[in-house]
C-alpha atoms as a PDB file:
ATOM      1  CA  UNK A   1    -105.829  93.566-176.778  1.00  0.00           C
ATOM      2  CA  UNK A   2    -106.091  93.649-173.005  1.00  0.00           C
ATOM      3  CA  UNK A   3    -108.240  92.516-170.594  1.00  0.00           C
ATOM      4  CA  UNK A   4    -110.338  94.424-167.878  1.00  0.00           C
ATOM      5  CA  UNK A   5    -113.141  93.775-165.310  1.00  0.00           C
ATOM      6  CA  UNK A   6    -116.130  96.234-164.575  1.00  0.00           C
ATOM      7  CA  UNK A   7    -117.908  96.855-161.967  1.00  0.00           C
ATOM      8  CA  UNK A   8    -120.868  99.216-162.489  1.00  0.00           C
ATOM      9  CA  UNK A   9    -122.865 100.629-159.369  1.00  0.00           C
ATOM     10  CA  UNK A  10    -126.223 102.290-160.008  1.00  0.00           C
ATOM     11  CA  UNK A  11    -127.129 106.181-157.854  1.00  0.00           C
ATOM     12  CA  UNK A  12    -130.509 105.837-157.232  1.00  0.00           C
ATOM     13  CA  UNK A  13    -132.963 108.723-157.016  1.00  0.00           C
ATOM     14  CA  UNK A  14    -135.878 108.804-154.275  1.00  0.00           C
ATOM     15  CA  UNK A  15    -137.788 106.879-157.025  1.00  0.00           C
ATOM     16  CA  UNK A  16    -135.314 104.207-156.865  1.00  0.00           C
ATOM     17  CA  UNK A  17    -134.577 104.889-160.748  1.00  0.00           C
ATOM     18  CA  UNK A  18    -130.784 105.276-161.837  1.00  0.00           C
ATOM     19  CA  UNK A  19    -129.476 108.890-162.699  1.00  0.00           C
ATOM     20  CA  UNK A  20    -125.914 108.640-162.716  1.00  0.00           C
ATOM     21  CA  UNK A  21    -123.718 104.907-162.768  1.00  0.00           C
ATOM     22  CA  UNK A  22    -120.429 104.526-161.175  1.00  0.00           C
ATOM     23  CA  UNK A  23    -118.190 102.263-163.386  1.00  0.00           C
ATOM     24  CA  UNK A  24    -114.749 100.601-161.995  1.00  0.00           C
ATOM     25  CA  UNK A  25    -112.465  99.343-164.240  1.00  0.00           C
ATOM     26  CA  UNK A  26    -109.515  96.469-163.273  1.00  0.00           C
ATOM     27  CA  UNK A  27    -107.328  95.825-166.091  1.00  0.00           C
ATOM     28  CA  UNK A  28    -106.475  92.111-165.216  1.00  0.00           C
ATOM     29  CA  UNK A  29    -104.727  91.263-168.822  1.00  0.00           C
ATOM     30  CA  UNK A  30    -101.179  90.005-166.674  1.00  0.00           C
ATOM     31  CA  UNK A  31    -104.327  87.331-164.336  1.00  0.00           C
ATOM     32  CA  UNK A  32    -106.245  86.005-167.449  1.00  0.00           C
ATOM     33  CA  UNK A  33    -102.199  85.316-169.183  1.00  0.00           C
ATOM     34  CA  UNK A  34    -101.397  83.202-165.991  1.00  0.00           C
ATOM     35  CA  UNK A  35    -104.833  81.926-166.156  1.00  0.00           C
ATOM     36  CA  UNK A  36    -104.110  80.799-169.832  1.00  0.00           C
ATOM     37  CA  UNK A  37    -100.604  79.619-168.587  1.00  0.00           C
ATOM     38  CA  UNK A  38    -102.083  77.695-165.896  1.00  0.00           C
ATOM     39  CA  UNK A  39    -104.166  76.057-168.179  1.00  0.00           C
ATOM     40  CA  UNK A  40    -101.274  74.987-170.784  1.00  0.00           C
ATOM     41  CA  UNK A  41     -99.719  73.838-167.801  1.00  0.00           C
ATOM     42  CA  UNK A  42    -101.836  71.180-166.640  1.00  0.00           C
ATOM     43  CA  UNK A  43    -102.848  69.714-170.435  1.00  0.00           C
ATOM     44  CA  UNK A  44     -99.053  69.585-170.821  1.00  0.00           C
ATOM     45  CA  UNK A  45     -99.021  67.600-166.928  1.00  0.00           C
ATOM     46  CA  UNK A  46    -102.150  65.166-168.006  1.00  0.00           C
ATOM     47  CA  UNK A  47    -100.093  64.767-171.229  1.00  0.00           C
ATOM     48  CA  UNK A  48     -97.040  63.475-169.153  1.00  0.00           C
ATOM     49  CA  UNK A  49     -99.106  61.848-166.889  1.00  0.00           C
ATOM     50  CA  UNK A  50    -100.721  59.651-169.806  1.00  0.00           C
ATOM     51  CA  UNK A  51     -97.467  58.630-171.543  1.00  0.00           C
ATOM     52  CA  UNK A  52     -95.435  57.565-168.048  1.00  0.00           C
ATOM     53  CA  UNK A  53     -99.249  55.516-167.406  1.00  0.00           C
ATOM     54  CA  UNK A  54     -98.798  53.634-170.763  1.00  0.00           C
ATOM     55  CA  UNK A  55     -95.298  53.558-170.189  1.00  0.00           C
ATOM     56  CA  UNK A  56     -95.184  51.984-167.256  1.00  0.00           C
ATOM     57  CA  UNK A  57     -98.028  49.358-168.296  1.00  0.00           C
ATOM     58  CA  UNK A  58     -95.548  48.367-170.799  1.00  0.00           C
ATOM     59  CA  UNK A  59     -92.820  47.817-169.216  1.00  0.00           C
ATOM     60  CA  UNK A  60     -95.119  46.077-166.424  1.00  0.00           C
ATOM     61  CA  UNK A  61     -96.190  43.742-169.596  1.00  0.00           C
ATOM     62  CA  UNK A  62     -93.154  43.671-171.185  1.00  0.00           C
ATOM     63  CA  UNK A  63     -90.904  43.222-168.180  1.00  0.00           C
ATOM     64  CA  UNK A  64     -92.460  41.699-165.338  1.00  0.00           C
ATOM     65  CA  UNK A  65     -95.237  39.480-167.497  1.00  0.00           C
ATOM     66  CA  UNK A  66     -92.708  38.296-169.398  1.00  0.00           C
ATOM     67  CA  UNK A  67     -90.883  37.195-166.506  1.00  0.00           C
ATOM     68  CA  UNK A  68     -93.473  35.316-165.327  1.00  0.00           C
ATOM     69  CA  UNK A  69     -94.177  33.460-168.359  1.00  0.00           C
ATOM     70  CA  UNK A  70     -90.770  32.707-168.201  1.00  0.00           C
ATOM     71  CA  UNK A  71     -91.452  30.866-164.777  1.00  0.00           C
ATOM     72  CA  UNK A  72     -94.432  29.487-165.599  1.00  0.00           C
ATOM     73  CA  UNK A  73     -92.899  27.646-168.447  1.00  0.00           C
ATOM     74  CA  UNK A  74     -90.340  26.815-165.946  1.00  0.00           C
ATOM     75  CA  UNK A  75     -92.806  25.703-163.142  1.00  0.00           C
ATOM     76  CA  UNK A  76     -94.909  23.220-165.882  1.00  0.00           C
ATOM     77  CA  UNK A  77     -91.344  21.530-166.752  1.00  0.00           C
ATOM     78  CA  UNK A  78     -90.773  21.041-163.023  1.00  0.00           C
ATOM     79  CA  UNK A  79     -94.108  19.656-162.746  1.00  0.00           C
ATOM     80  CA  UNK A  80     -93.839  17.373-165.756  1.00  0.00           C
ATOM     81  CA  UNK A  81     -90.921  16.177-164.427  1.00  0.00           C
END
């Protein structure tokens, strides 16, 4: 299939009633594909986006919050000391 866009213009007579219509046709089948591409694109980017967000949350919990349990234990020893 392909894709087109239509224009239609009305000629008027002195009654202002239609007796003949002008149609223009675009075929724009290569701007709704990029359209479509476009589109694929950014799910694909808010996809990515999503898994280095959860990534990076676990490696901030993983890494870093572990760490600082890690000194906290350390700090209460110091303190009990």
């Amino acid at each position: 299939f392909y894709w087109v866009n239509t224009t239609i213009m009305p000629f008027l007579d002195e009654n202002g009633k239609p007796y003949q219509y002008l149609a223009i046709r675009n075929e724009v089948t290569a701007l709704k594909e990029a359209e479509e591409e476009i589109k694929r694109m950014v799910n694909r980017l808010m996809y990515i986006q999503e898994e280095e967000r959860k990534r990076f949350s676990s490696e901030i919990h993983d890494g870093i919050g572990q760490s600082l349990f890690g000194l906290t234990i350390q700090l209460d020893r110091l303190i009990d000391d």
